[in-house]
PDB file of N, CA and C in Angstrom:
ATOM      1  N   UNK A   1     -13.404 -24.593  -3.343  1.00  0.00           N
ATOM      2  CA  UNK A   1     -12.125 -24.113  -3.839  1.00  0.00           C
ATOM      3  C   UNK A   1     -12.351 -22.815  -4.615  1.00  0.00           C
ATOM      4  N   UNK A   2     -11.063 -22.030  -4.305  1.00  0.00           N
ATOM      5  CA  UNK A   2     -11.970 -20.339  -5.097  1.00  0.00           C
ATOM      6  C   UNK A   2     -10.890 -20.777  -6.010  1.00  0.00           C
ATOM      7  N   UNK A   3     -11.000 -19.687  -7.285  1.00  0.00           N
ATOM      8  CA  UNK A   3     -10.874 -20.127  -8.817  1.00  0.00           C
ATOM      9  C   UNK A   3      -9.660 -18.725  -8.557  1.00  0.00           C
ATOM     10  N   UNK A   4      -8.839 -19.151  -9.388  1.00  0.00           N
ATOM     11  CA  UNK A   4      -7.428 -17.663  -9.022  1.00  0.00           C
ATOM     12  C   UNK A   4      -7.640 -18.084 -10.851  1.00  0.00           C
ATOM     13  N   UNK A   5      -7.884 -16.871 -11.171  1.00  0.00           N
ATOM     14  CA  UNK A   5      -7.590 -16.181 -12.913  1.00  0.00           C
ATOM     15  C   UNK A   5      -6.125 -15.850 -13.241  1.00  0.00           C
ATOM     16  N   UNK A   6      -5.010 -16.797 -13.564  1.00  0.00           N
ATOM     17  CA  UNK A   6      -3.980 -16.400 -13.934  1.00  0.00           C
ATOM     18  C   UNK A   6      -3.638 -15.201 -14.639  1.00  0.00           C
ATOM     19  N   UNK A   7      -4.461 -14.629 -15.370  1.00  0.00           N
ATOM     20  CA  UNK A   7      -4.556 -13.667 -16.203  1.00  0.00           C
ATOM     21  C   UNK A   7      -4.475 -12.253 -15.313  1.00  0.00           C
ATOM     22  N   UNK A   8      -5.422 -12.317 -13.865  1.00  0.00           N
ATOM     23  CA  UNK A   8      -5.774 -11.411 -12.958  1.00  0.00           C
ATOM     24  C   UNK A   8      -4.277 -10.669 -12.642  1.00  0.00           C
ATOM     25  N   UNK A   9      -3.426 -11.789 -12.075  1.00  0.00           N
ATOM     26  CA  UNK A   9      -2.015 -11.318 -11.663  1.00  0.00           C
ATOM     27  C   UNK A   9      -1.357  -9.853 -12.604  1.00  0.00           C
ATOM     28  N   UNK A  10      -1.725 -10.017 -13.799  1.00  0.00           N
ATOM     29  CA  UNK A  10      -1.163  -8.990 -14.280  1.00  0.00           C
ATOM     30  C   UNK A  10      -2.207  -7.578 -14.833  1.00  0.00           C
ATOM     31  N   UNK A  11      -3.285  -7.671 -14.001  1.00  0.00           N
ATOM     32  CA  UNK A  11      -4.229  -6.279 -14.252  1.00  0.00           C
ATOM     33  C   UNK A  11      -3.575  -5.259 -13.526  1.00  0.00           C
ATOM     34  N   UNK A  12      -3.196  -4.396 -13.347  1.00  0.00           N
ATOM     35  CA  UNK A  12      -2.811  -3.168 -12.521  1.00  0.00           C
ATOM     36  C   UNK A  12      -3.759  -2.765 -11.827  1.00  0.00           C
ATOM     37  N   UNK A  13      -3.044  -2.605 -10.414  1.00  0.00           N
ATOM     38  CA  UNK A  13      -3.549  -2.290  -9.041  1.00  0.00           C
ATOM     39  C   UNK A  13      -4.352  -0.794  -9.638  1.00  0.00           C
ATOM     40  N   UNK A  14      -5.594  -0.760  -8.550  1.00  0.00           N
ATOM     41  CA  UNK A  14      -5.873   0.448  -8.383  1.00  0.00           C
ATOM     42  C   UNK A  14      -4.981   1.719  -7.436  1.00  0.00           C
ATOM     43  N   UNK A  15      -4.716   2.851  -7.527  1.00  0.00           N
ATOM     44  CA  UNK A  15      -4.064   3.541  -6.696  1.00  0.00           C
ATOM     45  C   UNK A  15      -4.559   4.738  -6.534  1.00  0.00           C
ATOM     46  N   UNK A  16      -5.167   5.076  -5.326  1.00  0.00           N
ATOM     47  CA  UNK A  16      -5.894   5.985  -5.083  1.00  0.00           C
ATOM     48  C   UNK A  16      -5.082   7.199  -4.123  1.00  0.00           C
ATOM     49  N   UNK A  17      -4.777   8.124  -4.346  1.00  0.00           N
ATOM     50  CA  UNK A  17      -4.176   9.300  -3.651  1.00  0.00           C
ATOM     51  C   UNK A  17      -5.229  10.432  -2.638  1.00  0.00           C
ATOM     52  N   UNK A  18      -4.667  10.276  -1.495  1.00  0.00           N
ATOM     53  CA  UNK A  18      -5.154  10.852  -0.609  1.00  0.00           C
ATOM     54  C   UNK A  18      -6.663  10.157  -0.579  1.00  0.00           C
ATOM     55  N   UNK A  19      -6.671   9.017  -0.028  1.00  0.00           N
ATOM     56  CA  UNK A  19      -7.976   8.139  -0.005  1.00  0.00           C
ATOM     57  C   UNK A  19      -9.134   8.469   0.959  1.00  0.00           C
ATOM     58  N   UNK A  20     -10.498   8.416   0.220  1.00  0.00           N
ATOM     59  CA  UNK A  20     -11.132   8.783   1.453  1.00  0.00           C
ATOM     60  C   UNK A  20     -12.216   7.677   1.994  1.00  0.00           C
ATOM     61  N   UNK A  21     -12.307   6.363   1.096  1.00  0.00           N
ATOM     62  CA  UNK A  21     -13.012   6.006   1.066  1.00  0.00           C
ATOM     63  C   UNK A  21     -12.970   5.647   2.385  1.00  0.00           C
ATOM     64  N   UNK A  22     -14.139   4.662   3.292  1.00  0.00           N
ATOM     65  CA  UNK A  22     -14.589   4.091   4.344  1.00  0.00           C
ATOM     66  C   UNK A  22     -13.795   3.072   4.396  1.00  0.00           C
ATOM     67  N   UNK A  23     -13.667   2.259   3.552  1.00  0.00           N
ATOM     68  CA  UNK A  23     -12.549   0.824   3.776  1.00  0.00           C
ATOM     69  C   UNK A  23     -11.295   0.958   3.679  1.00  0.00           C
ATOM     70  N   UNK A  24     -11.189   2.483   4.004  1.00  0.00           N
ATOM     71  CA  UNK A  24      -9.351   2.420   4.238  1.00  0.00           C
ATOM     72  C   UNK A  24      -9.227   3.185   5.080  1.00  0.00           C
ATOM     73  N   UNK A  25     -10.259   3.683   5.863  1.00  0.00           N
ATOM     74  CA  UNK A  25     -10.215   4.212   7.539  1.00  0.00           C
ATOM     75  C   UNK A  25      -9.456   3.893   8.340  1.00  0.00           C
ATOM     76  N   UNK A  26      -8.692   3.951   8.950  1.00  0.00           N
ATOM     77  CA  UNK A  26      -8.180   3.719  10.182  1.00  0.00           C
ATOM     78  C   UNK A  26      -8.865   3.041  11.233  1.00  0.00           C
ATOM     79  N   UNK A  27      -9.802   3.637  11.289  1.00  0.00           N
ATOM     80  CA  UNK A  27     -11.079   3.190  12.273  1.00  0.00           C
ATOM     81  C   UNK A  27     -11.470   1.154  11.447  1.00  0.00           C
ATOM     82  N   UNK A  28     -11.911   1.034  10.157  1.00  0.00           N
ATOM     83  CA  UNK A  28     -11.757   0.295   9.917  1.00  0.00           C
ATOM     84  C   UNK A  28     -11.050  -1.137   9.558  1.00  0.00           C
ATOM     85  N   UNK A  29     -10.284  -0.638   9.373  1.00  0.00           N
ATOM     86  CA  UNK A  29      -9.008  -2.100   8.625  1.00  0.00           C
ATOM     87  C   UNK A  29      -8.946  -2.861  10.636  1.00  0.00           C
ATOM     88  N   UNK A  30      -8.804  -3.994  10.716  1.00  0.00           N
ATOM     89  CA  UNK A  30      -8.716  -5.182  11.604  1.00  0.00           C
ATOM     90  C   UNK A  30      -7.125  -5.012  11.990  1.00  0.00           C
ATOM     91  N   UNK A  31      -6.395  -5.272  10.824  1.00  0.00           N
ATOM     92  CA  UNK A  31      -4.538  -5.225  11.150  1.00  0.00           C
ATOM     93  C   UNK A  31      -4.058  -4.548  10.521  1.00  0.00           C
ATOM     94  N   UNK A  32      -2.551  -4.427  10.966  1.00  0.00           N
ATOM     95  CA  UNK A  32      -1.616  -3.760  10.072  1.00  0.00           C
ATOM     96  C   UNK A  32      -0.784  -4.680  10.294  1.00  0.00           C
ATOM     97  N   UNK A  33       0.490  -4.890   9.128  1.00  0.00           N
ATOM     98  CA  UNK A  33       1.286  -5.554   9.491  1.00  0.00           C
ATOM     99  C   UNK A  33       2.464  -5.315   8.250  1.00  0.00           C
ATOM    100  N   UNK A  34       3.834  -6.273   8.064  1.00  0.00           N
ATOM    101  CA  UNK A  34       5.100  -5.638   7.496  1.00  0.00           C
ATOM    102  C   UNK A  34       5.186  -4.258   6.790  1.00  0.00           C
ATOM    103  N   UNK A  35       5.239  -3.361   8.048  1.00  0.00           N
ATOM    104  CA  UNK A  35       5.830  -1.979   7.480  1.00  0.00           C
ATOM    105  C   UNK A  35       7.259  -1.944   7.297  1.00  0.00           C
ATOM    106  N   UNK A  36       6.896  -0.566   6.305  1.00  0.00           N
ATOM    107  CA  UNK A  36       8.357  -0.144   5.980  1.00  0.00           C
ATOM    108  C   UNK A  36       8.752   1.451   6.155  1.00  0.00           C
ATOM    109  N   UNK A  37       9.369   1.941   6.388  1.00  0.00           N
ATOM    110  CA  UNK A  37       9.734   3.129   6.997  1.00  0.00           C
ATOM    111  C   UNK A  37      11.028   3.800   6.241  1.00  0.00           C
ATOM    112  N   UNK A  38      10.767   5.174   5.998  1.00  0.00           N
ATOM    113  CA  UNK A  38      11.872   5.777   5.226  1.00  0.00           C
ATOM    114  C   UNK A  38      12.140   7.213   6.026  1.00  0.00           C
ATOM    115  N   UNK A  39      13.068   7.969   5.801  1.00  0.00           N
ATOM    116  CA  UNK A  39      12.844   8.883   6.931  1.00  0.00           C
ATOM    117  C   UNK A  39      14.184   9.923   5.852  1.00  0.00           C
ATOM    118  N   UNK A  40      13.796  11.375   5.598  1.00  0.00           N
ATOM    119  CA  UNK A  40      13.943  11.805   4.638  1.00  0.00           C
ATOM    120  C   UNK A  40      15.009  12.423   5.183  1.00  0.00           C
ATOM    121  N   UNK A  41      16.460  13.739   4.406  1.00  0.00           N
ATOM    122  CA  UNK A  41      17.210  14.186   4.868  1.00  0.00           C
ATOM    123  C   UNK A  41      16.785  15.848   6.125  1.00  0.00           C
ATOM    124  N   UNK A  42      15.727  16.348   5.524  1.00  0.00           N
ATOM    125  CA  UNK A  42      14.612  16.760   6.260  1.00  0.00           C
ATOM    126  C   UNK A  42      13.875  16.617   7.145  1.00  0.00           C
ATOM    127  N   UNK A  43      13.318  15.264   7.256  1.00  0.00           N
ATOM    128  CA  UNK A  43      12.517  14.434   8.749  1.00  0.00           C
ATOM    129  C   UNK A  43      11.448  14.489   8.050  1.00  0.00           C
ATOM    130  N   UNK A  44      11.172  13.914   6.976  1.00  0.00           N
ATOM    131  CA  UNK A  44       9.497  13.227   6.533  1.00  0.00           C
ATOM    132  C   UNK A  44       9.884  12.206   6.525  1.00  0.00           C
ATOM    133  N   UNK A  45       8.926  11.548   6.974  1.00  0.00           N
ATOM    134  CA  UNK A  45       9.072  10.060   7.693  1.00  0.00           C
ATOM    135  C   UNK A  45       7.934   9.367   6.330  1.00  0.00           C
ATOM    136  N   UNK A  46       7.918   8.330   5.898  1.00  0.00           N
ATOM    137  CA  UNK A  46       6.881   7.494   4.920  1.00  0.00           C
ATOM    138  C   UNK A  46       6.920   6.145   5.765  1.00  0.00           C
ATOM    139  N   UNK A  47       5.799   6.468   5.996  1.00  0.00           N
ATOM    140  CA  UNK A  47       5.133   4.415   6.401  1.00  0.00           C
ATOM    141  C   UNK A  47       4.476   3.879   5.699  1.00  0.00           C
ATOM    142  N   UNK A  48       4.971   2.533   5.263  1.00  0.00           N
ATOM    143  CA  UNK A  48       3.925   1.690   4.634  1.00  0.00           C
ATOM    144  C   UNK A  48       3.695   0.892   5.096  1.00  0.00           C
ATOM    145  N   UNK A  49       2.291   0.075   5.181  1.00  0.00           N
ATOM    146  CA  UNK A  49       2.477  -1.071   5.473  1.00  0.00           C
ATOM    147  C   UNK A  49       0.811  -2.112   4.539  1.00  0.00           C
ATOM    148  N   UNK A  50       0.968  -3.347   5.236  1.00  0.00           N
ATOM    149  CA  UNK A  50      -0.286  -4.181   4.716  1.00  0.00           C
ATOM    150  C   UNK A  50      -1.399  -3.749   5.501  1.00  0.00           C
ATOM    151  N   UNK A  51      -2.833  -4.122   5.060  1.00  0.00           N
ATOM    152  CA  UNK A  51      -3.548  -3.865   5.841  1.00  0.00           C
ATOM    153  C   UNK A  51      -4.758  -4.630   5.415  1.00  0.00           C
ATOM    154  N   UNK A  52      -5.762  -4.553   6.139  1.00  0.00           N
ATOM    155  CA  UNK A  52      -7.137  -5.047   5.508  1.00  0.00           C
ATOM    156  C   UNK A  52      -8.187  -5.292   6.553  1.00  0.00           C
ATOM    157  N   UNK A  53      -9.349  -6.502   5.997  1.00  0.00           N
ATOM    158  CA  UNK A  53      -9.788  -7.003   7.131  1.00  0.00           C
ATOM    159  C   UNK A  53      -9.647  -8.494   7.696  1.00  0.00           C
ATOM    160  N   UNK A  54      -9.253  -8.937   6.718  1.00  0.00           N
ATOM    161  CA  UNK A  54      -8.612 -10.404   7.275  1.00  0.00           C
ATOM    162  C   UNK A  54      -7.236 -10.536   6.750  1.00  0.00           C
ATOM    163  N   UNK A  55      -6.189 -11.381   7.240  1.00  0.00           N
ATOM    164  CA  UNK A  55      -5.004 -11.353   7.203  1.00  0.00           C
ATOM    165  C   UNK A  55      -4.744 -12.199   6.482  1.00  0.00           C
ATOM    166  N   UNK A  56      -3.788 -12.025   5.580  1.00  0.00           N
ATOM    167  CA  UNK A  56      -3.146 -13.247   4.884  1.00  0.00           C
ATOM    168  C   UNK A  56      -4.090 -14.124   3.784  1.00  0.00           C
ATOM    169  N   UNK A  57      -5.237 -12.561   2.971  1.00  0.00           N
ATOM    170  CA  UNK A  57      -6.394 -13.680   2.492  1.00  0.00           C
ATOM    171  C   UNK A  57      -6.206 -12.306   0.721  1.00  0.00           C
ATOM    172  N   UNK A  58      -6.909 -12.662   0.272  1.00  0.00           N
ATOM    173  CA  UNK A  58      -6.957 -11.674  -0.795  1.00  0.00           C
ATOM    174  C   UNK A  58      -7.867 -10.806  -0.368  1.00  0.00           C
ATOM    175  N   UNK A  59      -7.645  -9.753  -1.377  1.00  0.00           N
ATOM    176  CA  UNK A  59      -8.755  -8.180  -0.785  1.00  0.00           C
ATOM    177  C   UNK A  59      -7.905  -7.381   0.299  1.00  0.00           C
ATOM    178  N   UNK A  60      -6.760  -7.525   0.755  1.00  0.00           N
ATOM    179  CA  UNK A  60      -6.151  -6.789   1.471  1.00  0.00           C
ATOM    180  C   UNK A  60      -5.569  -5.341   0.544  1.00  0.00           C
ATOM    181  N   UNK A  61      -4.710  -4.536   0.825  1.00  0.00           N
ATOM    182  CA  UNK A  61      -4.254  -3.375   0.993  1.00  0.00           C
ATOM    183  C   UNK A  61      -3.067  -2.947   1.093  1.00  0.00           C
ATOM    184  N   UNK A  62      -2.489  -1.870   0.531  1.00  0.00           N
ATOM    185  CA  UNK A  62      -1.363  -1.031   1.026  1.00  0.00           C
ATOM    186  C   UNK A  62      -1.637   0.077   1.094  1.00  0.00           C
ATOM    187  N   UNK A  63      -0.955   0.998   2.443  1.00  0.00           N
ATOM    188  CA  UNK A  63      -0.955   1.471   2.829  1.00  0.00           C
ATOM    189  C   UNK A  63       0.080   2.730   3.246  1.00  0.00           C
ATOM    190  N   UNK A  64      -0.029   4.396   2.755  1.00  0.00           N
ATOM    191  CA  UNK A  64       1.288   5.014   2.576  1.00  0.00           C
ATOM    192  C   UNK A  64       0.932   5.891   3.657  1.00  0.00           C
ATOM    193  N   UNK A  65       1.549   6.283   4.609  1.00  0.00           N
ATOM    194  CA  UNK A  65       1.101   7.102   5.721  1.00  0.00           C
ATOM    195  C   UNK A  65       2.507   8.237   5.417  1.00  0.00           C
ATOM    196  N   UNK A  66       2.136   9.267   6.125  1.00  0.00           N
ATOM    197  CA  UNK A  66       3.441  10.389   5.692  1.00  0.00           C
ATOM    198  C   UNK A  66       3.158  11.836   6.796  1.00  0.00           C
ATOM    199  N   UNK A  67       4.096  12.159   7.424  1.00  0.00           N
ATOM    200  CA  UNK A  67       4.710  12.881   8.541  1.00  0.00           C
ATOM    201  C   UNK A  67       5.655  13.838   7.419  1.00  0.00           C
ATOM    202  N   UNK A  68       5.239  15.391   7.948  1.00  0.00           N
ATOM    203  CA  UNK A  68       6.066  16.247   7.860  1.00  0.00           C
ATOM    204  C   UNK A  68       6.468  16.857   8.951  1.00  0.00           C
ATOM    205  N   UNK A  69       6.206  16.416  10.245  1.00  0.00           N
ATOM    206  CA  UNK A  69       6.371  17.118  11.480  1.00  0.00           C
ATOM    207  C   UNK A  69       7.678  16.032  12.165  1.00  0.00           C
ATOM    208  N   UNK A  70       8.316  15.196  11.563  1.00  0.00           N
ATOM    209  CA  UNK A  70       9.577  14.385  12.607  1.00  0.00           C
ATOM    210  C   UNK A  70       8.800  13.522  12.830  1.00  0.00           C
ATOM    211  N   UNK A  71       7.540  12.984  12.722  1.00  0.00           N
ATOM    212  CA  UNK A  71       6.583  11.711  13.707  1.00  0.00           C
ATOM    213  C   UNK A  71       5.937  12.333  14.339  1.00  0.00           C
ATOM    214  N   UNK A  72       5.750  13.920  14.620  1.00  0.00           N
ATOM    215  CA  UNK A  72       4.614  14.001  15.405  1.00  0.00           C
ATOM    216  C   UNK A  72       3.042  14.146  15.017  1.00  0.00           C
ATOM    217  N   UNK A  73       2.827  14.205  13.961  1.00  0.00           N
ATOM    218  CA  UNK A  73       1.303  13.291  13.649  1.00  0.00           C
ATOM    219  C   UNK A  73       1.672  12.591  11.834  1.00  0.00           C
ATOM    220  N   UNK A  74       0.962  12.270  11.691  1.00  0.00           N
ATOM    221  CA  UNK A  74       0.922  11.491  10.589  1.00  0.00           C
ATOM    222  C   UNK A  74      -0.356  11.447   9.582  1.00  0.00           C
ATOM    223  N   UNK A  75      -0.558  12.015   7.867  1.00  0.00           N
ATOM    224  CA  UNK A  75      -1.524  11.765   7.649  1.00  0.00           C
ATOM    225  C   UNK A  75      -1.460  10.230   6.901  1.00  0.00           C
ATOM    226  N   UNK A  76      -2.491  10.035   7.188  1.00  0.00           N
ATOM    227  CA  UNK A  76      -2.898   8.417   6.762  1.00  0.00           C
ATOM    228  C   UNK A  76      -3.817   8.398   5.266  1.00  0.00           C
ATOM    229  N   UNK A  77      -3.282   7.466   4.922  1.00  0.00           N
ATOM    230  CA  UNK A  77      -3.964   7.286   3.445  1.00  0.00           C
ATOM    231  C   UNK A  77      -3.537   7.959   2.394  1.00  0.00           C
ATOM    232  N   UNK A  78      -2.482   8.724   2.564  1.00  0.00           N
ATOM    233  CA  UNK A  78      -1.674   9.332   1.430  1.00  0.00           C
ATOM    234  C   UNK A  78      -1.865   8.678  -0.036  1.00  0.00           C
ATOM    235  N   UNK A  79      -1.402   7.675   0.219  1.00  0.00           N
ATOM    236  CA  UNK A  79      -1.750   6.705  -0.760  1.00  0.00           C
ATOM    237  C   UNK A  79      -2.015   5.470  -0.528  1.00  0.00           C
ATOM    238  N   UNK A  80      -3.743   4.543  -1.593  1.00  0.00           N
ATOM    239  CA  UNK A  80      -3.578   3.484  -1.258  1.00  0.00           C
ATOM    240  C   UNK A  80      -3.568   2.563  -2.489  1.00  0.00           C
ATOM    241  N   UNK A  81      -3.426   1.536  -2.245  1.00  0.00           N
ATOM    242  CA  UNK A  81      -2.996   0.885  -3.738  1.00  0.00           C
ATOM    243  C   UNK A  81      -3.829  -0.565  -2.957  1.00  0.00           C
ATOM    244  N   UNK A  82      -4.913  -0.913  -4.376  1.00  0.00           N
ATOM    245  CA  UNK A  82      -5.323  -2.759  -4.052  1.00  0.00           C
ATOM    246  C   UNK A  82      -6.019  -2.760  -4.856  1.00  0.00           C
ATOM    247  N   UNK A  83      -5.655  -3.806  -5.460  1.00  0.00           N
ATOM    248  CA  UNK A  83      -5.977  -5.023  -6.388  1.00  0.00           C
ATOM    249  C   UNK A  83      -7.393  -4.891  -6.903  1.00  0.00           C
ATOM    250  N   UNK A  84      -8.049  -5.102  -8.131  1.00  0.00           N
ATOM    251  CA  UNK A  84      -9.267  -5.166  -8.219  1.00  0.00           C
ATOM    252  C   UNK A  84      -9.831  -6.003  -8.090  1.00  0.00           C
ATOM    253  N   UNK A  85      -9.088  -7.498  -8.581  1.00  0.00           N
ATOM    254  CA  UNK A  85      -9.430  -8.967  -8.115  1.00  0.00           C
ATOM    255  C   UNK A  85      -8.945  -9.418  -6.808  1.00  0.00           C
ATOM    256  N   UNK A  86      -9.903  -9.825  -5.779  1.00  0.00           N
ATOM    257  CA  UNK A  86      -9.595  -9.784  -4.711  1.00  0.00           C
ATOM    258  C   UNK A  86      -9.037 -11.471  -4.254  1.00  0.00           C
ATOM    259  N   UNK A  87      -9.459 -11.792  -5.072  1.00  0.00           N
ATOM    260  CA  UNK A  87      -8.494 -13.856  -5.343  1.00  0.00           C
ATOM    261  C   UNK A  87      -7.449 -13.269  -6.357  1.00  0.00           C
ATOM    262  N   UNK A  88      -6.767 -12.212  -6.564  1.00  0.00           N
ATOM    263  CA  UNK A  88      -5.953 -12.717  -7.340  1.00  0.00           C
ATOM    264  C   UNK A  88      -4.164 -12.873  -6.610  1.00  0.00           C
ATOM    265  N   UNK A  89      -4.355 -13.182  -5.279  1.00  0.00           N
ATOM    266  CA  UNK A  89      -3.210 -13.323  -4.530  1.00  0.00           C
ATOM    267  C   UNK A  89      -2.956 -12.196  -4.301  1.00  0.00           C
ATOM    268  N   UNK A  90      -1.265 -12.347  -3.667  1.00  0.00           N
ATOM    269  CA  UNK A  90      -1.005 -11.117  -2.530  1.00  0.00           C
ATOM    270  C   UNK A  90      -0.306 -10.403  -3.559  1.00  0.00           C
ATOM    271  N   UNK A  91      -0.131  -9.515  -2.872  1.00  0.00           N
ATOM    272  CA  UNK A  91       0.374  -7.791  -3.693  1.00  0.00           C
ATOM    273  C   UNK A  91       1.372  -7.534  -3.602  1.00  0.00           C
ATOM    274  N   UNK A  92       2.500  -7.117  -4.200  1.00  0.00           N
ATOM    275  CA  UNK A  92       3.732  -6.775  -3.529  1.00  0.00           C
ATOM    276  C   UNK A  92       4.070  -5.190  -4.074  1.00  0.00           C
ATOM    277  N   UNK A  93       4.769  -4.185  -3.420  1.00  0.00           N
ATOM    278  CA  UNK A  93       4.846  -3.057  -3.857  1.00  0.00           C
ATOM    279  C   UNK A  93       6.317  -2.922  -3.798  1.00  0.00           C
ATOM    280  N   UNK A  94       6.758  -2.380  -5.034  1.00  0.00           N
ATOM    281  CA  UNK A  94       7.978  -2.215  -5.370  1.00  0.00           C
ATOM    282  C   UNK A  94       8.403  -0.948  -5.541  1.00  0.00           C
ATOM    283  N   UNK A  95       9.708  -0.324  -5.017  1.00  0.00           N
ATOM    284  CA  UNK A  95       9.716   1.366  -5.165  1.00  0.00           C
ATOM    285  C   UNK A  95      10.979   0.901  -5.796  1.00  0.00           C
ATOM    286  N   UNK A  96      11.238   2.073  -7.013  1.00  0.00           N
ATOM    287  CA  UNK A  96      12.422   1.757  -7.976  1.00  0.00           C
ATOM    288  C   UNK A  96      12.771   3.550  -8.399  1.00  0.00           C
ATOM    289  N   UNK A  97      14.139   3.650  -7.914  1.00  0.00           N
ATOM    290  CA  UNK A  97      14.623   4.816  -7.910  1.00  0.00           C
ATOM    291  C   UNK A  97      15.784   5.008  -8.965  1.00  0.00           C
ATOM    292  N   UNK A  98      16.135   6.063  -9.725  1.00  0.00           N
ATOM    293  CA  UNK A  98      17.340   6.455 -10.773  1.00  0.00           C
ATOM    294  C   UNK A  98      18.082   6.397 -10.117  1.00  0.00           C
ATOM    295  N   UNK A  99      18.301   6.728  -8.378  1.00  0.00           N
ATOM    296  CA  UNK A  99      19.586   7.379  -7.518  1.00  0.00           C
ATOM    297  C   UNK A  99      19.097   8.886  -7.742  1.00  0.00           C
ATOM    298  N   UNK A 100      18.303   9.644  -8.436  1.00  0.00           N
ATOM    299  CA  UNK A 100      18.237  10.875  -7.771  1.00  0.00           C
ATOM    300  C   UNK A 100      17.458  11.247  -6.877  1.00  0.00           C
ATOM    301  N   UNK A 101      17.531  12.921  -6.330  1.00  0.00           N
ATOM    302  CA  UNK A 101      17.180  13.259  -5.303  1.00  0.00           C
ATOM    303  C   UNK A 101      14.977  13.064  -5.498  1.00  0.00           C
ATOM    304  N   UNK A 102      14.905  13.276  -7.111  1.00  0.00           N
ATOM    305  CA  UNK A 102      13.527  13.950  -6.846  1.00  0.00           C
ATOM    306  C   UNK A 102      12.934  12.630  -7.887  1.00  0.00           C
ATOM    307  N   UNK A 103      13.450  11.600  -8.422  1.00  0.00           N
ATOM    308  CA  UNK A 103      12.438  10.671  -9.195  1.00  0.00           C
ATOM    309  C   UNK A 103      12.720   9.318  -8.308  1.00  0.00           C
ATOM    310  N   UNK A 104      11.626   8.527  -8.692  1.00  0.00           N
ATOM    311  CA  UNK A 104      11.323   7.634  -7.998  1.00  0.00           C
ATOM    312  C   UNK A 104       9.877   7.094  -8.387  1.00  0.00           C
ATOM    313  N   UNK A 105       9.492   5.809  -8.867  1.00  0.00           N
ATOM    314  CA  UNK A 105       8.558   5.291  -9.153  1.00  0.00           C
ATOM    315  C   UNK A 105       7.619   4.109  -8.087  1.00  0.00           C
ATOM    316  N   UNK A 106       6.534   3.645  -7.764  1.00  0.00           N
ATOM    317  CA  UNK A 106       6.193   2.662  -6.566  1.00  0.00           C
ATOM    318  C   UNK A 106       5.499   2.031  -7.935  1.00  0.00           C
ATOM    319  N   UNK A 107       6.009   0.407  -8.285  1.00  0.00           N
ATOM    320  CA  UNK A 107       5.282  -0.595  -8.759  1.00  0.00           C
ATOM    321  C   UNK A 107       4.433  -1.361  -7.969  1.00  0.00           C
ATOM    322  N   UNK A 108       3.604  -1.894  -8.438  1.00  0.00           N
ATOM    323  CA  UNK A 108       2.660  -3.134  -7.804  1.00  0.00           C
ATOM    324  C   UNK A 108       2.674  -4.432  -8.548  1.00  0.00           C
ATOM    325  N   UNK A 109       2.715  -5.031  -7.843  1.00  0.00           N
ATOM    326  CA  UNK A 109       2.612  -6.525  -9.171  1.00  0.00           C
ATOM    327  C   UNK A 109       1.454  -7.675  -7.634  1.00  0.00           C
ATOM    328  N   UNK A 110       0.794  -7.679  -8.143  1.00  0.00           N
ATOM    329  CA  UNK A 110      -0.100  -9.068  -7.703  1.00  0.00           C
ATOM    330  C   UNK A 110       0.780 -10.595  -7.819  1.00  0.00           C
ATOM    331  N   UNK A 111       0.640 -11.241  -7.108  1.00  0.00           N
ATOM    332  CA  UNK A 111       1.733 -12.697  -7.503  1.00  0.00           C
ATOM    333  C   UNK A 111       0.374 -13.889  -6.804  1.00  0.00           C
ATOM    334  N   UNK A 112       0.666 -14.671  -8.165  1.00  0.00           N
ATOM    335  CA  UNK A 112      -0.594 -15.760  -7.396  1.00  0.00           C
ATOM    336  C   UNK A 112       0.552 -16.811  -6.508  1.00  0.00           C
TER     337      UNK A 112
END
């Protein structure tokens, strides 16, 4: 039985911008899975989604991919955001906006 640190749930995610490391390659991660898609008044497109190497386990990932061309290429890893405790359950990412054009915040909260 693995040991979940109640305490863990509330450490703040790491968030790394424009990521380069090896474990958030493209080439690497196994799946992707519930994306979300925004698509700007302009045509920048934002994808997010889960990712990792096993599904549905701790140690997974999010994932911000971002298009200034309409969808015709995409850079990957814009931003990535995960957990430092990798038992400390799944991740959820929350985007929370004023209603204006230019602020906008992305929360993380871990949930055991």
């Amino acid at each position: 039985m693995t040991y979940i640190n109640p305490d863990s749930a509330l450490t703040p995610a790491n968030i790394y911008v424009e990521a380069t490391q090896s474990r958030f390659s493209d080439s690497y991660r196994r799946w992707q899975g519930i994306p979300s898609i925004e698509v700007t008044g302009n045509g920048r497109i934002f994808v997010n989604f889960y990712s990792g190497q096993d599904a549905e386990v701790g140690g997974n990932i999010m994932v911000l991919c971002v298009s200034d061309n309409h969808g015709e290429s995409f850079r990957s890893c814009v931003t990535v955001v995960e957990h430092p405790d990798p038992n400390a359950g799944s991740m959820i990412l929350i985007y929370g906006s004023l209603q204006t054009k230019s602020s906008g915040c992305f929360y993380t909260q871990a949930r055991i």
